[in-house]
N, C-alpha and C. Protein backbone atom coordinates (compact mmCIF):
# COMPACT_ATOMS: atom_id res chain seq x y z
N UNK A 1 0.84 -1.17 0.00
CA UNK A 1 0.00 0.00 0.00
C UNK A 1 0.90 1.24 0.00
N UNK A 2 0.55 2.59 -0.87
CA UNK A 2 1.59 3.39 -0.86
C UNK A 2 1.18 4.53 0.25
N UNK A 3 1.85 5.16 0.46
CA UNK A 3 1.50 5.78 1.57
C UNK A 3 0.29 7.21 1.33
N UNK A 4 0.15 7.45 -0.30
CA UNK A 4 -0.55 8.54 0.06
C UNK A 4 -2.00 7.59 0.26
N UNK A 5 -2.40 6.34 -0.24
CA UNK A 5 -3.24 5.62 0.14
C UNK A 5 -3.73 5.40 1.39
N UNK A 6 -2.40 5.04 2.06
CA UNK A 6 -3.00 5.01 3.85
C UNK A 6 -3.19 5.80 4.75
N UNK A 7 -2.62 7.00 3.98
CA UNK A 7 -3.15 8.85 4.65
C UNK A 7 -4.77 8.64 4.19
N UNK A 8 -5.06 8.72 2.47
CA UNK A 8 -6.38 8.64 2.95
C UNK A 8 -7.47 8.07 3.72
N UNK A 9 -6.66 6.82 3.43
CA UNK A 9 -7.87 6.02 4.61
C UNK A 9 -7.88 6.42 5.97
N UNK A 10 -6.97 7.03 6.55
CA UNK A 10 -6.90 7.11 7.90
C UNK A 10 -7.40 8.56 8.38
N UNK A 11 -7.54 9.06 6.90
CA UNK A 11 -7.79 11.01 7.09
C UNK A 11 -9.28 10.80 6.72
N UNK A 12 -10.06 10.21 7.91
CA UNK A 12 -11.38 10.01 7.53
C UNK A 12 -11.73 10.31 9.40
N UNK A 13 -13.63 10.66 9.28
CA UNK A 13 -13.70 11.32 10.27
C UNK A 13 -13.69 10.66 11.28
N UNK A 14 -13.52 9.22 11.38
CA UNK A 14 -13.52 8.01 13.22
C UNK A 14 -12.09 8.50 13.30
N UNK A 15 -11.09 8.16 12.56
CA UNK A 15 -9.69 8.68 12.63
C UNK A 15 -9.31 10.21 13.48
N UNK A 16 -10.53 11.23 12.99
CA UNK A 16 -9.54 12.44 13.61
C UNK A 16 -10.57 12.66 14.69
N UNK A 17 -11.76 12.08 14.78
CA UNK A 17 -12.04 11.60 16.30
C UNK A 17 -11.55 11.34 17.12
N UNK A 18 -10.92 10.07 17.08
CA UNK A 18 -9.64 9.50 17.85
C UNK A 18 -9.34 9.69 17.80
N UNK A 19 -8.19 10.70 16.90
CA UNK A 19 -6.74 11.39 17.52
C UNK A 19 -7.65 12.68 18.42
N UNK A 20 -8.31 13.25 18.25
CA UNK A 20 -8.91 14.49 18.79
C UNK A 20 -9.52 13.93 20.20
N UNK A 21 -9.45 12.95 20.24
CA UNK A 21 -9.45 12.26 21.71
C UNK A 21 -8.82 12.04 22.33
N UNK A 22 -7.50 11.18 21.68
CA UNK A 22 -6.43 10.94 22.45
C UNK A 22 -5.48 12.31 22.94
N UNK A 23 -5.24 12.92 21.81
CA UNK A 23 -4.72 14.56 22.19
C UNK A 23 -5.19 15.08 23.67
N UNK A 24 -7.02 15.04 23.81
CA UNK A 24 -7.52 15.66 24.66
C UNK A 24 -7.40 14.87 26.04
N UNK A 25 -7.10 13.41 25.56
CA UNK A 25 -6.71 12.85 27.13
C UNK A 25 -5.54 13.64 27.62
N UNK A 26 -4.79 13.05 26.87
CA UNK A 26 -2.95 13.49 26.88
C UNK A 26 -2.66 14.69 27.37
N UNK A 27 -3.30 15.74 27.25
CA UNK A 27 -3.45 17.46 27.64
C UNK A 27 -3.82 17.31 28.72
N UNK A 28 -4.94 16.44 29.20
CA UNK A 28 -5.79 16.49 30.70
C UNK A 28 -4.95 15.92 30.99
N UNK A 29 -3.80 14.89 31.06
CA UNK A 29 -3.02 14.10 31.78
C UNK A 29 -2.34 14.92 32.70
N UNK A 30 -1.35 15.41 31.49
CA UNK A 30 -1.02 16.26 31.71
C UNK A 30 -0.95 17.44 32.54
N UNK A 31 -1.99 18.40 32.21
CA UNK A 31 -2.28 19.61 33.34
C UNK A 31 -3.05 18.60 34.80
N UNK A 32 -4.07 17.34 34.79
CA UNK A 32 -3.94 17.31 36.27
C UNK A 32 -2.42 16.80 37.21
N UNK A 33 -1.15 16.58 36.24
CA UNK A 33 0.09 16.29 36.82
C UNK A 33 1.30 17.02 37.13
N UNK A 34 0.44 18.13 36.19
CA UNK A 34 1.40 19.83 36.43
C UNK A 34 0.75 19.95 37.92
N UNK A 35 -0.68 20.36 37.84
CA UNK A 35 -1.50 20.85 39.02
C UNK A 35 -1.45 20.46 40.09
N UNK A 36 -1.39 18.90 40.44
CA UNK A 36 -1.18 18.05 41.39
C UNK A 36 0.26 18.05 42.12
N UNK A 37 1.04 18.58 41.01
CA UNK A 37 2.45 18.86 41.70
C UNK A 37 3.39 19.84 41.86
N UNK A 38 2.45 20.87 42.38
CA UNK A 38 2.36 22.64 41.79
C UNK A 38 3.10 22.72 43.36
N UNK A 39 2.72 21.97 44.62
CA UNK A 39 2.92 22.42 45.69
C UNK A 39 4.09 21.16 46.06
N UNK A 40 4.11 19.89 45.41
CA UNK A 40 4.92 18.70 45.43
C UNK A 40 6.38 19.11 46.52
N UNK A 41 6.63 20.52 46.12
CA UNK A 41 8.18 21.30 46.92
C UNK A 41 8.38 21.90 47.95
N UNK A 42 7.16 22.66 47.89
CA UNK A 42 6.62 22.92 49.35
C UNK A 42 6.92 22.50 50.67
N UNK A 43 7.10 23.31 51.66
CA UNK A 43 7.06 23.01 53.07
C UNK A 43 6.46 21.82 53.21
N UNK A 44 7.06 21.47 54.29
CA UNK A 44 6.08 20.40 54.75
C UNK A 44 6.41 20.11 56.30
N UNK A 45 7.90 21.06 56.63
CA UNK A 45 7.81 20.90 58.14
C UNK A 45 8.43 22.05 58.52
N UNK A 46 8.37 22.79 60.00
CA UNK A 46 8.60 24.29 60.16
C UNK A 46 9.35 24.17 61.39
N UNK A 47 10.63 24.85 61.46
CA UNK A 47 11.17 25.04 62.37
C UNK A 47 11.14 26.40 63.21
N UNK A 48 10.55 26.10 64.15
CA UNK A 48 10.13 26.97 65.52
C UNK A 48 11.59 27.40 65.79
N UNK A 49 12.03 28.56 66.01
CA UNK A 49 13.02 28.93 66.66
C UNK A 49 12.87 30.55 67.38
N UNK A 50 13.21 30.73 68.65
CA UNK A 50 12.73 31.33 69.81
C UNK A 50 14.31 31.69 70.32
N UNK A 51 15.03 32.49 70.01
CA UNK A 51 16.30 32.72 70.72
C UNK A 51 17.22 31.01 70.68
N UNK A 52 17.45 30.79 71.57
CA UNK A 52 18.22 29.34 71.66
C UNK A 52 17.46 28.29 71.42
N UNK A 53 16.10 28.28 71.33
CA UNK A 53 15.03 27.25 71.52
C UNK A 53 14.82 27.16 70.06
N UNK A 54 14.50 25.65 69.80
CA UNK A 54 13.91 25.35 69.04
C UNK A 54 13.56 24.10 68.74
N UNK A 55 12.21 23.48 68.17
CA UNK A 55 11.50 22.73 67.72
C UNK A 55 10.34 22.55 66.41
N UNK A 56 10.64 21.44 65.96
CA UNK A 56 9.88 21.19 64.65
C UNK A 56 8.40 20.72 64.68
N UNK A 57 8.10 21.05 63.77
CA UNK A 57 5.90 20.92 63.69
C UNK A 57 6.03 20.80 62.13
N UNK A 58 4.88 20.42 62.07
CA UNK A 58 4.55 20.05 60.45
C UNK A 58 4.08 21.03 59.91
N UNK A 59 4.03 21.38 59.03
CA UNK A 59 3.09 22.76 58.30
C UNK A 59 1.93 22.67 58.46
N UNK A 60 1.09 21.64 58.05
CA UNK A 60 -0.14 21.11 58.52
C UNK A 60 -0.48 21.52 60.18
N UNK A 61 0.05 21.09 61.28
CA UNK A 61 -0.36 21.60 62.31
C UNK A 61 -0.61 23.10 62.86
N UNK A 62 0.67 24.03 61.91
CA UNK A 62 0.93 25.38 62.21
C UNK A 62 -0.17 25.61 61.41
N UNK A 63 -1.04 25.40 60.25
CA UNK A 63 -1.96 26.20 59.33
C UNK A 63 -2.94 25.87 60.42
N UNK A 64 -3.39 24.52 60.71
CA UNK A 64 -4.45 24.35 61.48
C UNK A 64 -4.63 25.26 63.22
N UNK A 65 -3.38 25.69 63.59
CA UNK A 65 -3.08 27.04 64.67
C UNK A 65 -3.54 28.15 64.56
N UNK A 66 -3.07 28.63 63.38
CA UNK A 66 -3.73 29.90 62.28
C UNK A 66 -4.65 29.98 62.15
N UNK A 67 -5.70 28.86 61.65
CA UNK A 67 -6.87 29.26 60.58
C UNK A 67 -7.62 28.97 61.96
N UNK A 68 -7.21 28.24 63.42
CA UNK A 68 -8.41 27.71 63.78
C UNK A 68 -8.44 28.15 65.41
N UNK A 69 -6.78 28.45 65.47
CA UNK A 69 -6.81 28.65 66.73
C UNK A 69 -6.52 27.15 68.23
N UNK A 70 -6.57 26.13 67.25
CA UNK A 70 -6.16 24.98 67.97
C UNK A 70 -5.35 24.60 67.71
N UNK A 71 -4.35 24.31 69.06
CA UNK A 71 -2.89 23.73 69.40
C UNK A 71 -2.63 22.41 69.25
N UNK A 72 -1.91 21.73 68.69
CA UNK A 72 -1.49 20.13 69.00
C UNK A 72 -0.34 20.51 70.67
N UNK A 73 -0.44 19.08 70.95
CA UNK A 73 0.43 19.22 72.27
C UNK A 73 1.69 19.57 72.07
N UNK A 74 2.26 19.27 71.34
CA UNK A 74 3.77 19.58 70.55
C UNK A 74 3.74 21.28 70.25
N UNK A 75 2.99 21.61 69.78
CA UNK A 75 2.73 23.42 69.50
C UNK A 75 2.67 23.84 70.58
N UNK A 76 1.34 23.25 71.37
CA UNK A 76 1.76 23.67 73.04
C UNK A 76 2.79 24.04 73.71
N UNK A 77 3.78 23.26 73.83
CA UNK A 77 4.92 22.75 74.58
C UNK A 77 5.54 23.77 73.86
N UNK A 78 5.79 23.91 72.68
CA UNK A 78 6.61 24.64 72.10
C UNK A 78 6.47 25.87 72.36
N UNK A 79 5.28 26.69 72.33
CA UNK A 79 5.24 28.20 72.51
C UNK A 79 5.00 28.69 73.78
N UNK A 80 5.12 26.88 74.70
CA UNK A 80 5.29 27.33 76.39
C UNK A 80 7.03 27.88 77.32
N UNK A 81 7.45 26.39 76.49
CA UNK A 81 9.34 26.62 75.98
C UNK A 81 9.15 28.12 75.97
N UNK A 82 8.86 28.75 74.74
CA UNK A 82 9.53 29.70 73.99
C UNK A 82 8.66 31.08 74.71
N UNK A 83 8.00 30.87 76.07
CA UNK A 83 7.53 31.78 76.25
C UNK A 83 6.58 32.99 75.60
N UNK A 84 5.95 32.27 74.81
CA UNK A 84 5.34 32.92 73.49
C UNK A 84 3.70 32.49 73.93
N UNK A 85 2.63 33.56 73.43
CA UNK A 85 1.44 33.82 73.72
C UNK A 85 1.01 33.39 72.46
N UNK A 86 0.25 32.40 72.52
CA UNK A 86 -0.29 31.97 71.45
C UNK A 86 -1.19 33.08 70.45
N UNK A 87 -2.02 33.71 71.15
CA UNK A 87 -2.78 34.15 70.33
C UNK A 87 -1.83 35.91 69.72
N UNK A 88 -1.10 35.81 70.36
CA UNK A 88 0.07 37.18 69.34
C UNK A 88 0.84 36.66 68.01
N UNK A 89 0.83 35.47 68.68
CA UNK A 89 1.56 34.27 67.95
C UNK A 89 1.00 34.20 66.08
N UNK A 90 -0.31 33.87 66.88
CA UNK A 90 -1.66 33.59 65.67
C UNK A 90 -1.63 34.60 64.85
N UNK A 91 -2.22 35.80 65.98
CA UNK A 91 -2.34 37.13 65.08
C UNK A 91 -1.08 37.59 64.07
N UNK A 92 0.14 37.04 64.10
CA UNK A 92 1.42 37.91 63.69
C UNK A 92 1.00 36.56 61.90
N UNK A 93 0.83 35.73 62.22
CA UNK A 93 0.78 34.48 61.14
C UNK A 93 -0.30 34.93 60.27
N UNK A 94 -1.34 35.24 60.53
CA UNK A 94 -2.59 35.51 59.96
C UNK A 94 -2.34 37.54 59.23
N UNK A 95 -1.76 37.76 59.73
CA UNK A 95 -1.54 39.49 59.14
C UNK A 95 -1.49 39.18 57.71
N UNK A 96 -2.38 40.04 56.93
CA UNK A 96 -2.10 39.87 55.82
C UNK A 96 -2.19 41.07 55.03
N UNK A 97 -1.88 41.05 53.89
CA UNK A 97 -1.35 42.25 52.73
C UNK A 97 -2.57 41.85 51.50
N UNK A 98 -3.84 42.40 51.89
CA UNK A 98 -4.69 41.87 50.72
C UNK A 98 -4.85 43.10 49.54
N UNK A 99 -4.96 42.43 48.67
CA UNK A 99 -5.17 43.60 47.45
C UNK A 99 -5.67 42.72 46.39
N UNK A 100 -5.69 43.47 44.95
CA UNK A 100 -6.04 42.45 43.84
C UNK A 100 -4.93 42.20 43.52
N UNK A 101 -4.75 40.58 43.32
CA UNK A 101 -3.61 39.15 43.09
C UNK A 101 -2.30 40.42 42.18
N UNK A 102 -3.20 41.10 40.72
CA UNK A 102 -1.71 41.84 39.80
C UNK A 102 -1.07 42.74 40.75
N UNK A 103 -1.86 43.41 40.94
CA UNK A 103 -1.65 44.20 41.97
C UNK A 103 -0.56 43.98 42.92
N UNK A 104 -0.49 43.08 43.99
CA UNK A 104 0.52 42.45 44.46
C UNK A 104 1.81 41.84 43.78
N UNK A 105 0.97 41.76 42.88
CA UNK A 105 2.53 40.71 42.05
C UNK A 105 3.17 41.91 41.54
N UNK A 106 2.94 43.05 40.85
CA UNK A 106 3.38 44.08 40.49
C UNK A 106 4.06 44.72 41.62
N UNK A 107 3.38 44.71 42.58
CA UNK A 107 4.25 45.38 44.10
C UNK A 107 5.29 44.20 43.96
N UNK A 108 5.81 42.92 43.66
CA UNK A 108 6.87 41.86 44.07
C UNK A 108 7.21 42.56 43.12
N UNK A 109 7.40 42.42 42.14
CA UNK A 109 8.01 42.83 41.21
C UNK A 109 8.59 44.67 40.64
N UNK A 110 8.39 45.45 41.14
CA UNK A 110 8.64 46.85 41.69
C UNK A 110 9.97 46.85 42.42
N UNK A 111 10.44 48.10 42.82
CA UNK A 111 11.63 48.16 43.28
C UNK A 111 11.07 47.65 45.12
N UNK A 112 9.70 47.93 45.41
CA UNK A 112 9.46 47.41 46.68
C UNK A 112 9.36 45.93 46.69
N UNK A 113 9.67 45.56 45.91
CA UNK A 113 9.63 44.06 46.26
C UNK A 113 10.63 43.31 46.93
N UNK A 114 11.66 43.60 46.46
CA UNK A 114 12.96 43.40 47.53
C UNK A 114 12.82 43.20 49.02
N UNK A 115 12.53 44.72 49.27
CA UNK A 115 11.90 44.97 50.31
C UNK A 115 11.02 44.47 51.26
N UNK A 116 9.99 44.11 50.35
CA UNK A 116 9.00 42.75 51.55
C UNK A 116 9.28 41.59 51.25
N UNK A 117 9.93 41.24 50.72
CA UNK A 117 10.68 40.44 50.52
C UNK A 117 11.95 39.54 51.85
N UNK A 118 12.45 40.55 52.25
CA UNK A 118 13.88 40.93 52.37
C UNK A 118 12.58 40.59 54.17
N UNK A 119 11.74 41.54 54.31
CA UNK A 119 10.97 41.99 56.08
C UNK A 119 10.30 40.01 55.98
N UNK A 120 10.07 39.37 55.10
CA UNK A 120 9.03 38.34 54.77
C UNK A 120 10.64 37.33 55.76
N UNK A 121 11.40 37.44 54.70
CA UNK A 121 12.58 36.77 54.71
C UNK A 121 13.49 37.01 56.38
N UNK A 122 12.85 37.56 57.00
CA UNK A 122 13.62 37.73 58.19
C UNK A 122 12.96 37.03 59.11
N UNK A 123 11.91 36.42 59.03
CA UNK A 123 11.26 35.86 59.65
C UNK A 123 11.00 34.62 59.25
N UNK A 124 10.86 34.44 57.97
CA UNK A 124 10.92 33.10 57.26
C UNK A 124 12.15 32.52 56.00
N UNK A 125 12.44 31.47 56.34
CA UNK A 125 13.69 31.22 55.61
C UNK A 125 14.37 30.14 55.65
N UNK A 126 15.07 29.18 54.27
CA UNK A 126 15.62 27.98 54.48
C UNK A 126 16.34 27.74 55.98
N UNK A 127 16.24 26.50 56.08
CA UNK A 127 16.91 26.25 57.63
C UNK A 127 18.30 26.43 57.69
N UNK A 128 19.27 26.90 58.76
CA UNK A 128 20.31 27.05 58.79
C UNK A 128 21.01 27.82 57.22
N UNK A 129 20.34 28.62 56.42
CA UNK A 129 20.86 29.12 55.62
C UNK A 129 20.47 30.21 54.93
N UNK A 130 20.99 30.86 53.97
CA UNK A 130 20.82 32.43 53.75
C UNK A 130 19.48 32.62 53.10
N UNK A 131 18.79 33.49 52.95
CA UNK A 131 17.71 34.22 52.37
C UNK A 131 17.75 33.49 50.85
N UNK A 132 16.82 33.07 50.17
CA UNK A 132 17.12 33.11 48.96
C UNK A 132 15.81 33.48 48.48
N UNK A 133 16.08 34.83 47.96
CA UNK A 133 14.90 35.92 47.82
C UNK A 133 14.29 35.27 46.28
N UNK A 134 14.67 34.43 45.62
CA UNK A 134 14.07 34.03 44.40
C UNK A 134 12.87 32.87 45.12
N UNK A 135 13.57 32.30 45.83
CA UNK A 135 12.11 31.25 46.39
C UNK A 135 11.20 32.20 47.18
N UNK A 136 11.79 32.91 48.08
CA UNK A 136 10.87 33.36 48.43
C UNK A 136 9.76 34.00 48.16
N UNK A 137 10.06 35.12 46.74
CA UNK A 137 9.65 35.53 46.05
C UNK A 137 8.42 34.82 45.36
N UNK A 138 8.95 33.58 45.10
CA UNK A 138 8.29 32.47 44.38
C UNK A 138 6.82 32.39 45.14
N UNK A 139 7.40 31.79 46.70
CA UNK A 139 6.04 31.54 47.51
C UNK A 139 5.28 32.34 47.96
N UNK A 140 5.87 33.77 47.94
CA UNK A 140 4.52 34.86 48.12
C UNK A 140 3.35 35.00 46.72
N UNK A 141 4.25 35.07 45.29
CA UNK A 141 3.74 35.14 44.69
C UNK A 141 2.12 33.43 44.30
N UNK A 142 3.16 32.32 44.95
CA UNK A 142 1.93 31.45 45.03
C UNK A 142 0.88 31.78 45.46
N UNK A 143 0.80 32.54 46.84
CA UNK A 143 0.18 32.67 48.09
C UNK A 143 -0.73 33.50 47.18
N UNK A 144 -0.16 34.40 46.50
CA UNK A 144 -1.41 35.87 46.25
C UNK A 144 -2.09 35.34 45.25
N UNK A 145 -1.43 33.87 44.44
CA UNK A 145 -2.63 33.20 43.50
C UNK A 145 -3.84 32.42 44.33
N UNK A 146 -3.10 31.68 45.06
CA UNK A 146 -4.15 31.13 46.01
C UNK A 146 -5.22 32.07 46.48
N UNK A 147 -4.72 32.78 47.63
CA UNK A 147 -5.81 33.89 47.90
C UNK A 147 -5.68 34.85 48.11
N UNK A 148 -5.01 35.47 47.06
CA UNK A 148 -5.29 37.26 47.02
C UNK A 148 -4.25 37.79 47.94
N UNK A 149 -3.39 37.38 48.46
CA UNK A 149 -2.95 38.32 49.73
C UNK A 149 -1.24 37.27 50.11
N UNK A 150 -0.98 37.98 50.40
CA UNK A 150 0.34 37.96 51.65
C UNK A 150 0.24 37.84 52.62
N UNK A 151 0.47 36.59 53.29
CA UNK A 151 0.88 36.19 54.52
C UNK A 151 2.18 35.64 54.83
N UNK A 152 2.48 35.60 56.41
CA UNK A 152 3.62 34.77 56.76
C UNK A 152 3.32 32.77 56.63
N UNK A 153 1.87 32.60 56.93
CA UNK A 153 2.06 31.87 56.63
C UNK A 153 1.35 31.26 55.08
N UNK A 154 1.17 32.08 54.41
CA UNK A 154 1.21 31.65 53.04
C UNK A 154 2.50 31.10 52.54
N UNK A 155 3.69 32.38 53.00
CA UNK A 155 4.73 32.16 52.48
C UNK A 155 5.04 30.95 53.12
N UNK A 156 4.95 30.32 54.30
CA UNK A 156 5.87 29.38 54.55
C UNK A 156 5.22 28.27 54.07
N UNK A 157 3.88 28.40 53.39
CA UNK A 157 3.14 27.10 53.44
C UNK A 157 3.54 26.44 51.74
N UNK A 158 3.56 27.90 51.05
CA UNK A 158 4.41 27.80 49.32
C UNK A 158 5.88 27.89 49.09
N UNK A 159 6.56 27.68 50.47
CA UNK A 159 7.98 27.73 50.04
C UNK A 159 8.82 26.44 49.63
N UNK A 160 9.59 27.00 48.21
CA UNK A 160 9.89 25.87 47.81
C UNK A 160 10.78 25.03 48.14
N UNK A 161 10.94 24.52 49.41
CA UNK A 161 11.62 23.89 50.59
C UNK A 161 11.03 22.66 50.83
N UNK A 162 11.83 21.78 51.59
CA UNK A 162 11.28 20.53 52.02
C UNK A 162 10.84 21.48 53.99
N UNK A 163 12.06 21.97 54.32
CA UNK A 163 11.58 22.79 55.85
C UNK A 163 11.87 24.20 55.44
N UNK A 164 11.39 24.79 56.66
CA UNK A 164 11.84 26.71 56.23
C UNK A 164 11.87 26.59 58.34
N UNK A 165 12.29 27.63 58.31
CA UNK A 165 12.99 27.65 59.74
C UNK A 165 11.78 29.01 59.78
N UNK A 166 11.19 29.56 61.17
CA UNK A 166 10.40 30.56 61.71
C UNK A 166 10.83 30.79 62.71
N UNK A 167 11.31 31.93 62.42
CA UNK A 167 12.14 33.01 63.76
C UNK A 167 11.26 33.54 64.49
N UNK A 168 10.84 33.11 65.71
CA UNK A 168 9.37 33.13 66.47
C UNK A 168 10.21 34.42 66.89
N UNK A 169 11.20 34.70 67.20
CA UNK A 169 11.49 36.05 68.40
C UNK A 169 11.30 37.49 67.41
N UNK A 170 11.70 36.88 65.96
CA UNK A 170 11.33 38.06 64.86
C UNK A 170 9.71 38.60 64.61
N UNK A 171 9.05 37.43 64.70
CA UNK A 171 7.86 37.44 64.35
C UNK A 171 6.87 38.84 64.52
N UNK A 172 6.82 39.13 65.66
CA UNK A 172 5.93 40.41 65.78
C UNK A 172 6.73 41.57 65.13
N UNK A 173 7.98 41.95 65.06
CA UNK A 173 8.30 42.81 64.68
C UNK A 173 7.75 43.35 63.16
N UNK A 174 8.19 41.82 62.42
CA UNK A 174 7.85 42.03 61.13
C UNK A 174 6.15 42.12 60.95
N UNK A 175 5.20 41.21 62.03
CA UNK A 175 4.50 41.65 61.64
C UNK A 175 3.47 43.08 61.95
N UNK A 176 4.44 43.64 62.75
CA UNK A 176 3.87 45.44 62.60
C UNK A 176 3.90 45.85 61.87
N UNK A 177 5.78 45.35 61.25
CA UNK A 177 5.97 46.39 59.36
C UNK A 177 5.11 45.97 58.53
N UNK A 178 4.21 45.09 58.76
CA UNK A 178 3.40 44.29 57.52
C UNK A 178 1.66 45.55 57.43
N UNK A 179 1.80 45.23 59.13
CA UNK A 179 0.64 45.57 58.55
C UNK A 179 0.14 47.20 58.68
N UNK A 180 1.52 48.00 59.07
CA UNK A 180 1.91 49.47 58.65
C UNK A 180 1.81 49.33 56.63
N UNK A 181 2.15 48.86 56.31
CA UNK A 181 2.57 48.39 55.07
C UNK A 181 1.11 48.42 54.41
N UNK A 182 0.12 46.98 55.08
CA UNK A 182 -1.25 46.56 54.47
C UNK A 182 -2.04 48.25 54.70
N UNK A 183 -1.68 48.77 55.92
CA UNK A 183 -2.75 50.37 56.15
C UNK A 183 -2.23 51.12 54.86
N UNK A 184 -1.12 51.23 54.41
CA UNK A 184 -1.06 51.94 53.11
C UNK A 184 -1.16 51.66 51.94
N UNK A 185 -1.66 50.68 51.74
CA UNK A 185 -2.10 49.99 50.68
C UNK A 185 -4.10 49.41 50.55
């Protein structure tokens, strides 16, 4: 059979059905395996550190602190250690920088971005090691896709880390500059 023969037979309409099917699986495969592994890098455990003190929690437990206000015993213990008031604690995690999503990303991207960047990064940050303002960058900008806004713990929850270390003794500071910051905006 020569081949412009078996083009025609196959350039018939069950043919570009099926490819117009298989394509459309292959695409869905696809984007649900991009999507599904959008956060795959992400935190997944947080190091508490309080002056000399410190202890590890899962990200999962610290969001469920945040959003809900309930302690695991391990969080307990930890912000009893560290002499730390839970609910200043909460409030400094939950501060947020809301605006519309471009909006924000245009502020990251501005000469102020550095900048909250740099206040984000003093408080949150690979463990035992330097700032690296491109991830960080990265996980705020997740955060403001997710929901609109800047948080501390957005950022730590999209950082592209296996841990990120949380400088509990920094914490309130930065989050005054935050939300001096959110009143002018």
């Amino acid at each position: 059979m020569q081949i412009s023969q078996l083009f025609n037979r196959l350039n018939n309409r069950k043919f570009t059905k099926l490819l117009t099917q298989t394509v459309g699986l292959g695409v869905s495969i696809c984007a649900i395996v991009l999507l599904s592994t959008t956060n795959a890098n992400a935190a997944e455990q947080v190091i508490l550190k309080y002056g000399s003190f410190q202890g590890q929690i899962s990200v999962q437990e610290l969001t469920q602190f945040t959003e809900t206000g309930k302690t695991t015993p391990t969080l307990t213990a930890y912000l009893q250690a560290a002499q730390q008031d839970p609910a200043v604690a909460r409030k400094a995690l939950k501060a947020r920088i809301k605006a519309d999503p471009a909006f924000l990303n245009n502020l990251l991207s501005s000469w102020a971005g550095p900048i909250l960047v740099n206040q984000i990064g003093e408080v949150v940050h690979p463990p035992a090691g330097q700032l690296n303002q491109q991830a960080l960058q990265s996980a705020l900008s997740a955060s403001i896709q997710q929901n609109g806004e800047v948080t501390l713990l957005g950022a730590i929850q999209n950082y592209p880390n296996t841990a990120v270390e949380l400088e509990g003794d920094r914490l309130i500071g930065v989050y005054e500059r935050l939300s001096n910051l959110a009143e002018l905006l």
